[in-house]
PDB file of N, CA and C in Angstrom:
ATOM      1  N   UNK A   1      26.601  76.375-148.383  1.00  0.00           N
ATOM      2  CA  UNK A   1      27.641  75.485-147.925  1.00  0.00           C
ATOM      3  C   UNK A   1      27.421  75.067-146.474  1.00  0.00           C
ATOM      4  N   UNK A   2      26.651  75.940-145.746  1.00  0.00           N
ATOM      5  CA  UNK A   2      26.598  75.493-144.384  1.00  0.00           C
ATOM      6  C   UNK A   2      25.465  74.452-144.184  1.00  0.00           C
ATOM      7  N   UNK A   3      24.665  74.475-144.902  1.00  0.00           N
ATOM      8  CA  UNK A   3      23.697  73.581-144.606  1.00  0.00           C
ATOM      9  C   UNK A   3      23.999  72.007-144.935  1.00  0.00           C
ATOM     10  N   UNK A   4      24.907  72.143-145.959  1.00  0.00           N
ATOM     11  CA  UNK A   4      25.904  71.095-146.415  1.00  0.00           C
ATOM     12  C   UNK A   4      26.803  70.393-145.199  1.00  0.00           C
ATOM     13  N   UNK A   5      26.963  71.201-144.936  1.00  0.00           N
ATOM     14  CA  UNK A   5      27.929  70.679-143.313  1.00  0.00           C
ATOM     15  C   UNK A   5      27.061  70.022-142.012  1.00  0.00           C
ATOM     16  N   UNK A   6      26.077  71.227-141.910  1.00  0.00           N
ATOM     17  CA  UNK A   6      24.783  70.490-140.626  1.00  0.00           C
ATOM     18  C   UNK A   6      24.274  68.963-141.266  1.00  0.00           C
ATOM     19  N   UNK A   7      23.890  69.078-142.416  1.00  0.00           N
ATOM     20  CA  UNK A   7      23.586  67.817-143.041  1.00  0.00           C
ATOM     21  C   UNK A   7      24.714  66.495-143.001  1.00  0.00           C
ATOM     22  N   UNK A   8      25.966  66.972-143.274  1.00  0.00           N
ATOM     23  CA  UNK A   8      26.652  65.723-142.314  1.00  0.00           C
ATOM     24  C   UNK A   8      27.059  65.804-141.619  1.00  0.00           C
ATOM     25  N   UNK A   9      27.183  66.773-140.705  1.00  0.00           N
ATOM     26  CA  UNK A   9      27.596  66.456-138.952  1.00  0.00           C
ATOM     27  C   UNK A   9      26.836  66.002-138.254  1.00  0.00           C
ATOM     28  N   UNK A  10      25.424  66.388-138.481  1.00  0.00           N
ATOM     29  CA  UNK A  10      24.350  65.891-137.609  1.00  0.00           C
ATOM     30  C   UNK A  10      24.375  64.027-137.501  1.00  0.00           C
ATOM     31  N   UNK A  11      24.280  63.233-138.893  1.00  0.00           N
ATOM     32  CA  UNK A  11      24.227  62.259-138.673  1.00  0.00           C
ATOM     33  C   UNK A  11      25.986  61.704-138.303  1.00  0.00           C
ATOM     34  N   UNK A  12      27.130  62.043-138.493  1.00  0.00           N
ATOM     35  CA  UNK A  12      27.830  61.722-138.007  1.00  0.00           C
ATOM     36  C   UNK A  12      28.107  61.849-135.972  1.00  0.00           C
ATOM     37  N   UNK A  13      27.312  63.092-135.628  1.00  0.00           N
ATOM     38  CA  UNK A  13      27.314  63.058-134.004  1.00  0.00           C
ATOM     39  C   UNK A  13      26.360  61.879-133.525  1.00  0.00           C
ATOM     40  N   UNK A  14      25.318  61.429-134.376  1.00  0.00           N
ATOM     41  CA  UNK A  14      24.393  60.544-134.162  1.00  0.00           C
ATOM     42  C   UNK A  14      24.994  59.272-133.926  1.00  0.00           C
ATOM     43  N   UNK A  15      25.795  59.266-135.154  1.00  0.00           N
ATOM     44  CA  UNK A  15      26.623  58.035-135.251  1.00  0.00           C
ATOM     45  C   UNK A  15      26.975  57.657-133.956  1.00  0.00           C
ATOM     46  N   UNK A  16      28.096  58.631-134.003  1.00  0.00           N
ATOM     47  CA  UNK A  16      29.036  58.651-132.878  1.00  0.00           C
ATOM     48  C   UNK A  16      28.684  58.428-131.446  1.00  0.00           C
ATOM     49  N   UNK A  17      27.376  58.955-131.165  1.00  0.00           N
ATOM     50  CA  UNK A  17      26.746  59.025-130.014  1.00  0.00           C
ATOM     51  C   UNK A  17      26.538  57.280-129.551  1.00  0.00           C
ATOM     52  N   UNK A  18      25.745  56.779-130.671  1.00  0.00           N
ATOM     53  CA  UNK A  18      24.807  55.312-131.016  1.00  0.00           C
ATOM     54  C   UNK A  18      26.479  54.716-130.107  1.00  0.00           C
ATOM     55  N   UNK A  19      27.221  54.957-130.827  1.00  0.00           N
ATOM     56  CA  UNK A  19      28.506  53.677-131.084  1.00  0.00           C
ATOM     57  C   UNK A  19      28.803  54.111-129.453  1.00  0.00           C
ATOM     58  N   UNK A  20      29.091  54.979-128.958  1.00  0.00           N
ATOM     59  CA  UNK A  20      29.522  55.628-127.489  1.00  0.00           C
ATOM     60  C   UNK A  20      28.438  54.873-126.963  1.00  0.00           C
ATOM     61  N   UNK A  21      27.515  54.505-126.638  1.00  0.00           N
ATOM     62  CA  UNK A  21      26.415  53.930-125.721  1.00  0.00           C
ATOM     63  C   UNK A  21      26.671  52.725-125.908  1.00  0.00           C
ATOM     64  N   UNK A  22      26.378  51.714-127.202  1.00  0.00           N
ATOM     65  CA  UNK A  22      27.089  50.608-127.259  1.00  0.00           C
ATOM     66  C   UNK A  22      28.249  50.003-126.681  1.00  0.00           C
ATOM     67  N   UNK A  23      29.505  50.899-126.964  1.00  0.00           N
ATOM     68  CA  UNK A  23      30.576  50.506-125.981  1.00  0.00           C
ATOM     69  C   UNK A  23      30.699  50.878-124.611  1.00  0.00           C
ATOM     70  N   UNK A  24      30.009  51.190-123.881  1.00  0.00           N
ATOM     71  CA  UNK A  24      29.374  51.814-122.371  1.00  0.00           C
ATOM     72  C   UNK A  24      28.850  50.365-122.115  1.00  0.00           C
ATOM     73  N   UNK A  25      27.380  49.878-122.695  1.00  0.00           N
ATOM     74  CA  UNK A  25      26.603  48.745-122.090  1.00  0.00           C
ATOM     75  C   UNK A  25      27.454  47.620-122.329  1.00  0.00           C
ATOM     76  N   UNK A  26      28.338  47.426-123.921  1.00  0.00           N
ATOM     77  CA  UNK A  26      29.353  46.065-123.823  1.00  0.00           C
ATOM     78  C   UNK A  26      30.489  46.259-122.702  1.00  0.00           C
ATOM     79  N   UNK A  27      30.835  47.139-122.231  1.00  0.00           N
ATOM     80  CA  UNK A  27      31.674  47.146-121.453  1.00  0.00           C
ATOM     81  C   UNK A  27      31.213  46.449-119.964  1.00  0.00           C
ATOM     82  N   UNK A  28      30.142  47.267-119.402  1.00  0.00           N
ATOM     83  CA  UNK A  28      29.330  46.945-118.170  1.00  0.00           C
ATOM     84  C   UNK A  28      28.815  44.918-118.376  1.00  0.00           C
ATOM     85  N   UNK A  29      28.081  44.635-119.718  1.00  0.00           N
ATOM     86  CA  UNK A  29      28.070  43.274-119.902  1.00  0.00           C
ATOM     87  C   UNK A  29      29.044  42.386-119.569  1.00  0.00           C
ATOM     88  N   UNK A  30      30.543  42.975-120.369  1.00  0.00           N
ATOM     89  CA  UNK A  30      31.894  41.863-119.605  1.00  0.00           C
ATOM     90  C   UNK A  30      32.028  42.413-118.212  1.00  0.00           C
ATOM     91  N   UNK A  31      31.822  43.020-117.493  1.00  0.00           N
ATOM     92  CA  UNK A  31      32.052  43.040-116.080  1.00  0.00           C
ATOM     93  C   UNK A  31      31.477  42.251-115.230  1.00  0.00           C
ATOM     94  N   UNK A  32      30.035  41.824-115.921  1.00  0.00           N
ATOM     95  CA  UNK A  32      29.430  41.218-115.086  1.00  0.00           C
ATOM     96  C   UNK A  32      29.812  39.595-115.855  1.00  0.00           C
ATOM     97  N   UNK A  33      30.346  39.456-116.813  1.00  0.00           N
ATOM     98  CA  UNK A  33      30.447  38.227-116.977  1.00  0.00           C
ATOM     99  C   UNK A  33      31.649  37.347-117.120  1.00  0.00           C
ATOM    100  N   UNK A  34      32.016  37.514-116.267  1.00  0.00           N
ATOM    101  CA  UNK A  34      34.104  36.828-116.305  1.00  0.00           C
ATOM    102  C   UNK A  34      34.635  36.005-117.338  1.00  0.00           C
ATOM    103  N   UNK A  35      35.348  35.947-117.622  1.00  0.00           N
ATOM    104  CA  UNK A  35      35.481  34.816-118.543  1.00  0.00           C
ATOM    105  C   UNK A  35      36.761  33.975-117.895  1.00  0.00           C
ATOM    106  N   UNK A  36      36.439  33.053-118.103  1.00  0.00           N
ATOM    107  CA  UNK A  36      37.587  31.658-117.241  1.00  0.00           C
ATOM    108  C   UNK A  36      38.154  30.995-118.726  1.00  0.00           C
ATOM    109  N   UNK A  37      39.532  30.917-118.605  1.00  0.00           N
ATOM    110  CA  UNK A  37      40.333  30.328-119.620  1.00  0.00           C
ATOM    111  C   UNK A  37      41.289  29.144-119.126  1.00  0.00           C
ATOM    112  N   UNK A  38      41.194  28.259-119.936  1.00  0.00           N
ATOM    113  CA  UNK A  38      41.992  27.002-119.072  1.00  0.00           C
ATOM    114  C   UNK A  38      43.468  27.160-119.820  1.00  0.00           C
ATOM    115  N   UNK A  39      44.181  27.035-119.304  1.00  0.00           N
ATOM    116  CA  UNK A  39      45.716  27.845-119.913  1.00  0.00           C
ATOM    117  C   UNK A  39      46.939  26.745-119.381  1.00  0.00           C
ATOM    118  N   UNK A  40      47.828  26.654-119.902  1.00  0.00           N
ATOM    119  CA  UNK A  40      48.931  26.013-119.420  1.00  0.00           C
ATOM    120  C   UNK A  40      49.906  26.638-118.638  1.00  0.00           C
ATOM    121  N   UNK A  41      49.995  25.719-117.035  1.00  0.00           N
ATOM    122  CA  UNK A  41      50.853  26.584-116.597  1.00  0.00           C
ATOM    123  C   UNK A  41      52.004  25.788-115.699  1.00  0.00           C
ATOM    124  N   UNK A  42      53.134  25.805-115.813  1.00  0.00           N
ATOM    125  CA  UNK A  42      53.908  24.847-115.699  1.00  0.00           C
ATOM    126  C   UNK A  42      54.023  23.914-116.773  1.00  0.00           C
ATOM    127  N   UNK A  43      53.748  22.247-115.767  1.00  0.00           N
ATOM    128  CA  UNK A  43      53.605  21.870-116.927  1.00  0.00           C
ATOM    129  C   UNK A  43      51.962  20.818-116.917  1.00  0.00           C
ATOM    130  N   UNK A  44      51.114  22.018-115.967  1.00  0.00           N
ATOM    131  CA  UNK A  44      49.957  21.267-115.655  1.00  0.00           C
ATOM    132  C   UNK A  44      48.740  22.585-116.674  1.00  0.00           C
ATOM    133  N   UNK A  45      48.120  22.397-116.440  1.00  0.00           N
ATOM    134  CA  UNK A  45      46.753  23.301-116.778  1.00  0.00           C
ATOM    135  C   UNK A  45      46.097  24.101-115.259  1.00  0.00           C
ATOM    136  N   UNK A  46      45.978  25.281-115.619  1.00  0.00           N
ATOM    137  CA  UNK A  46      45.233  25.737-114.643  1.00  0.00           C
ATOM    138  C   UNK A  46      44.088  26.621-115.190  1.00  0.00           C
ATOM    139  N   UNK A  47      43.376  26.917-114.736  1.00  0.00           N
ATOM    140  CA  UNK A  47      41.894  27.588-114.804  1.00  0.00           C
ATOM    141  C   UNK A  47      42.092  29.386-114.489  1.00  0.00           C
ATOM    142  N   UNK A  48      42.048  30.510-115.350  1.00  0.00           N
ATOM    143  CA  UNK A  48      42.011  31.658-114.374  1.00  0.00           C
ATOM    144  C   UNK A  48      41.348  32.269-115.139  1.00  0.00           C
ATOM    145  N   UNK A  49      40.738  33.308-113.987  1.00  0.00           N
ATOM    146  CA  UNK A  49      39.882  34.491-114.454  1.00  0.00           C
ATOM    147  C   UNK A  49      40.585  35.621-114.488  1.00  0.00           C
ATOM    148  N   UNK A  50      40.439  35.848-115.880  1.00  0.00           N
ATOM    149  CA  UNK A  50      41.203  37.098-116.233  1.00  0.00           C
ATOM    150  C   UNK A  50      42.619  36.701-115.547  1.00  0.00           C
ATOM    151  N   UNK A  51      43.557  37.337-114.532  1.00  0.00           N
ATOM    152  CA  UNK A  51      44.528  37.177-114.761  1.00  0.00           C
ATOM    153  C   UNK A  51      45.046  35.968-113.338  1.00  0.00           C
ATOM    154  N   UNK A  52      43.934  35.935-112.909  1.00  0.00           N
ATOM    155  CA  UNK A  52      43.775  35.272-111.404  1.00  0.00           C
ATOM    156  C   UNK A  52      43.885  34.056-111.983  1.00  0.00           C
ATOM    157  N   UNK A  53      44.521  33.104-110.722  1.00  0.00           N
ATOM    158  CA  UNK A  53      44.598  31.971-111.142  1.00  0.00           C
ATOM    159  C   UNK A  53      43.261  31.406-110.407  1.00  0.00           C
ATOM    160  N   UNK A  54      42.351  30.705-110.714  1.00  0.00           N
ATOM    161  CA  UNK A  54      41.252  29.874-109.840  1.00  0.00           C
ATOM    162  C   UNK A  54      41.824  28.648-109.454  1.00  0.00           C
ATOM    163  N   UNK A  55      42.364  27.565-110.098  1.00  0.00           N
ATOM    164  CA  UNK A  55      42.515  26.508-110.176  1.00  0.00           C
ATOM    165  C   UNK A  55      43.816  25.988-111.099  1.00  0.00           C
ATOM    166  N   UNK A  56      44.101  25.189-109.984  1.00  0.00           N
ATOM    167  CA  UNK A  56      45.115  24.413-110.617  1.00  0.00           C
ATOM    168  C   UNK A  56      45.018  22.773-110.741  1.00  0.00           C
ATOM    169  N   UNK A  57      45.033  22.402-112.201  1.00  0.00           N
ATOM    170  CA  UNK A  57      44.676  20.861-112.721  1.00  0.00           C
ATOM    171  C   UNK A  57      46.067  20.186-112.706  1.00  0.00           C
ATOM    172  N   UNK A  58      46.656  19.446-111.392  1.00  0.00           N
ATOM    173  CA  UNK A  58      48.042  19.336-111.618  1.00  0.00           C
ATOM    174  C   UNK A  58      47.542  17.674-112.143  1.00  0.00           C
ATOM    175  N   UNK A  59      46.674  16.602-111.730  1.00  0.00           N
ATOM    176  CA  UNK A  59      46.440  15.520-112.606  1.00  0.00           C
ATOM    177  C   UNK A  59      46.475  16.060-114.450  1.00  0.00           C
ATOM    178  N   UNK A  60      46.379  16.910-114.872  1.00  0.00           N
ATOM    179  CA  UNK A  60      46.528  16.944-116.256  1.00  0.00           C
ATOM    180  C   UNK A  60      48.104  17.098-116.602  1.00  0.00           C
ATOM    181  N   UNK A  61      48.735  16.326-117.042  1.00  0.00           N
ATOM    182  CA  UNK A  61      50.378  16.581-117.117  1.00  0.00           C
ATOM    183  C   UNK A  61      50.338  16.653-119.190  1.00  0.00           C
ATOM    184  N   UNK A  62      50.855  18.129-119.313  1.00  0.00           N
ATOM    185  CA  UNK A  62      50.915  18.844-120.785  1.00  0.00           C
ATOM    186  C   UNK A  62      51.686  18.067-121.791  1.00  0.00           C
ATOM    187  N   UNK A  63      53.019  17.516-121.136  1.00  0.00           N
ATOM    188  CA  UNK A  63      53.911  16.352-121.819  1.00  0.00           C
ATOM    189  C   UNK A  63      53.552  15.123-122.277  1.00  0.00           C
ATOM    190  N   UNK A  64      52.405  14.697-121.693  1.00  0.00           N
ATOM    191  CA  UNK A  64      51.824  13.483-121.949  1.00  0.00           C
ATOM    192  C   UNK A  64      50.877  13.613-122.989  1.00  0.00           C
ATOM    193  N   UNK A  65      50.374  15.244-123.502  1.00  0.00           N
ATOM    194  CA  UNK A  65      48.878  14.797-124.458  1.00  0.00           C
ATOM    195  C   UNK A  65      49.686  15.652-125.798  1.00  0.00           C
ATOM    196  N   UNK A  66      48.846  15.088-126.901  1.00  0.00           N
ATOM    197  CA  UNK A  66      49.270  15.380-128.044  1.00  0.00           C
ATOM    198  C   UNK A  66      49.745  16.887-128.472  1.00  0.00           C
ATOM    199  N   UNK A  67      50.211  17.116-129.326  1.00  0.00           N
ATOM    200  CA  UNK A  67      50.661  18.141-129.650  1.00  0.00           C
ATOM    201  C   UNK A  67      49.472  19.409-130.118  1.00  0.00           C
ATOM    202  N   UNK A  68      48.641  19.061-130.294  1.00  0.00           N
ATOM    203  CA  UNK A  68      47.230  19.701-131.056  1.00  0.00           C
ATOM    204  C   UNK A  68      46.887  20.147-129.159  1.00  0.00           C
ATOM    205  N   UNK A  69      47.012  18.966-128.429  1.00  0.00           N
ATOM    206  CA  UNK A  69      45.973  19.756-127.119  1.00  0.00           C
ATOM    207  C   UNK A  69      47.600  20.807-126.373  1.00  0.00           C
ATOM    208  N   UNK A  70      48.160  20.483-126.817  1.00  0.00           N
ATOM    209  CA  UNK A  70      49.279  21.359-125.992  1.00  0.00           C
ATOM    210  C   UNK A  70      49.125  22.921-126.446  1.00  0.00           C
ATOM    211  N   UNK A  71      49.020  22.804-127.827  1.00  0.00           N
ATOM    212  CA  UNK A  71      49.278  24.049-128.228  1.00  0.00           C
ATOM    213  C   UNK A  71      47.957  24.777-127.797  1.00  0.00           C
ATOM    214  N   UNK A  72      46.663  24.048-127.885  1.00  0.00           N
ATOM    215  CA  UNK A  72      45.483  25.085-127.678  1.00  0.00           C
ATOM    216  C   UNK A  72      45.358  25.514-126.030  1.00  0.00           C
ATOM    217  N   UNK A  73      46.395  24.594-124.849  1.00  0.00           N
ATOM    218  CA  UNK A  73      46.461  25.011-123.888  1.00  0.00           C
ATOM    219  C   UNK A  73      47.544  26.118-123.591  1.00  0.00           C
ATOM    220  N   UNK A  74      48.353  26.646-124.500  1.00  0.00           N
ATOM    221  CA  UNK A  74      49.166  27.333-124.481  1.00  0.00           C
ATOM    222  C   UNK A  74      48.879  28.309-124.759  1.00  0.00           C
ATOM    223  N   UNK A  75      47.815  28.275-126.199  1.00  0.00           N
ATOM    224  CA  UNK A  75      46.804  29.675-126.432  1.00  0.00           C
ATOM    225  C   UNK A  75      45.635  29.737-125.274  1.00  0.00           C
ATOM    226  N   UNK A  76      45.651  29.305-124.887  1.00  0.00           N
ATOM    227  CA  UNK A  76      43.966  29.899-123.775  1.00  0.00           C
ATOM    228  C   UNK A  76      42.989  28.694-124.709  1.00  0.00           C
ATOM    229  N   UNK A  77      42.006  28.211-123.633  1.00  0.00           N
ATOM    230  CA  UNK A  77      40.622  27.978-123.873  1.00  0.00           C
ATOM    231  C   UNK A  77      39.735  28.792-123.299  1.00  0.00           C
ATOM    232  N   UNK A  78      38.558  29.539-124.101  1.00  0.00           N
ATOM    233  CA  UNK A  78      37.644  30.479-122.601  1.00  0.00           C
ATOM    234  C   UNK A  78      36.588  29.484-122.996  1.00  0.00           C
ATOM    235  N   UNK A  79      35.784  29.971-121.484  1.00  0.00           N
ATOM    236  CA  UNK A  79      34.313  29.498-121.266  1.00  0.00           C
ATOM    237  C   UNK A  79      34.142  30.664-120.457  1.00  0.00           C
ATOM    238  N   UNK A  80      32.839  30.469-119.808  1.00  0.00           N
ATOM    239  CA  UNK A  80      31.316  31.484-119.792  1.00  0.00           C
ATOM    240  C   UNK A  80      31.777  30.945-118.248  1.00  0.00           C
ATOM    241  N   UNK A  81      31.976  29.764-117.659  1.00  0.00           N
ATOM    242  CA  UNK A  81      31.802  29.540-116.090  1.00  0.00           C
ATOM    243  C   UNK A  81      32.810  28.502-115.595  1.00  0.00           C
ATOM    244  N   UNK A  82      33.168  28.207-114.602  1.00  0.00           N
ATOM    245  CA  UNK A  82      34.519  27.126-114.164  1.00  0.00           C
ATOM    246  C   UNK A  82      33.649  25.669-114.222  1.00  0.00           C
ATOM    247  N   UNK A  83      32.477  25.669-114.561  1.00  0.00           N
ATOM    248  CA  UNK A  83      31.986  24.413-114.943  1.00  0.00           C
ATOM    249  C   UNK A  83      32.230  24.005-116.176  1.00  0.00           C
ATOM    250  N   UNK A  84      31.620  24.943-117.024  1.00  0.00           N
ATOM    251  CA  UNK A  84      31.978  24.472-118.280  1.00  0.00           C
ATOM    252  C   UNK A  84      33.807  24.061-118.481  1.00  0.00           C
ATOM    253  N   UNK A  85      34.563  24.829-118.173  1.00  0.00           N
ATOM    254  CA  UNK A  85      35.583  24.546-118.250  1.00  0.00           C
ATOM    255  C   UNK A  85      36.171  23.156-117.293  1.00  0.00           C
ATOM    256  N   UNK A  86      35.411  22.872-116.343  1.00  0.00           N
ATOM    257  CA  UNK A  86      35.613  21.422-115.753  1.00  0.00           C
ATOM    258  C   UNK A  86      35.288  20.259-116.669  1.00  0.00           C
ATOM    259  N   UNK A  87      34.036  20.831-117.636  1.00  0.00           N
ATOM    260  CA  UNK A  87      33.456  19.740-118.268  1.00  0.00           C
ATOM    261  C   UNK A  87      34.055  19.488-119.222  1.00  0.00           C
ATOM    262  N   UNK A  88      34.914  20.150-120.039  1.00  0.00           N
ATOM    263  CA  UNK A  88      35.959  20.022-120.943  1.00  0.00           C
ATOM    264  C   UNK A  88      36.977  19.253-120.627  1.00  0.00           C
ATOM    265  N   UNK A  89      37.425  19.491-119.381  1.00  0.00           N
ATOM    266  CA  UNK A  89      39.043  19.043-118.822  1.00  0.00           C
ATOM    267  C   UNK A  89      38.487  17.553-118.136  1.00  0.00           C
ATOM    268  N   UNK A  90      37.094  16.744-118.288  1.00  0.00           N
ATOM    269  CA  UNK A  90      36.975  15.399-118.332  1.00  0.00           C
ATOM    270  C   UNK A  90      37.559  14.300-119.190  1.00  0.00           C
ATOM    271  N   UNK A  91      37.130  14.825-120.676  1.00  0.00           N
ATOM    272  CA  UNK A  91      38.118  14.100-121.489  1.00  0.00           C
ATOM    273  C   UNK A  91      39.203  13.633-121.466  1.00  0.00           C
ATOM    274  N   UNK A  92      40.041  14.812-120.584  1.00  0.00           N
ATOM    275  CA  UNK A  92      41.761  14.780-120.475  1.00  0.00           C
ATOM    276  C   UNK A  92      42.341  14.337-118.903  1.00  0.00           C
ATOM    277  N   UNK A  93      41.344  13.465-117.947  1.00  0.00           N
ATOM    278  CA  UNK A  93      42.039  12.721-117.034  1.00  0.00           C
ATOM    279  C   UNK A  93      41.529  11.708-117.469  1.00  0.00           C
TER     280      UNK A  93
END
């Protein structure tokens, strides 16, 4: 019976180990890589990282654009950099 047990604990600590290192290096990866979300705030759009605000788009006024772009500014847009997210918010002046 015991050898029964070493036989699956061993690959379950393995497991466990693999998955523990994985979430160590994904963790360290989002640190180094911010993510910027263009969000509605007021009743303009602003830009923030994580919880910071970067930017505020007060030429974008939320009342004026359709109901489809309101709501996805209400959920968050992310991007990778405050460019990309500039290059998006062209369409909408």
């Amino acid at each position: 019976m015991i050898p029964t047990i070493k036989k699956i604990l061993l690959p379950l600590f393995v497991l466990l180990c693999a998955f523990l290192i994985m979430l160590h290096f994904n963790k360290k990866h989002t640190a180094n890589n911010p993510n910027f979300t263009l969000k509605s705030y007021k009743n303009t759009v602003a830009l923030y990282n994580g919880r910071e605000i970067v930017e505020i788009y007060s030429e974008i006024v939320l009342n004026t654009l359709p109901e489809k772009d309101i709501q996805s500014f209400k959920n968050g847009i992310s991007f990778s950099s405050p460019s990309q997210a500039e290059a998006y918010l062209q369409d909408f002046e």
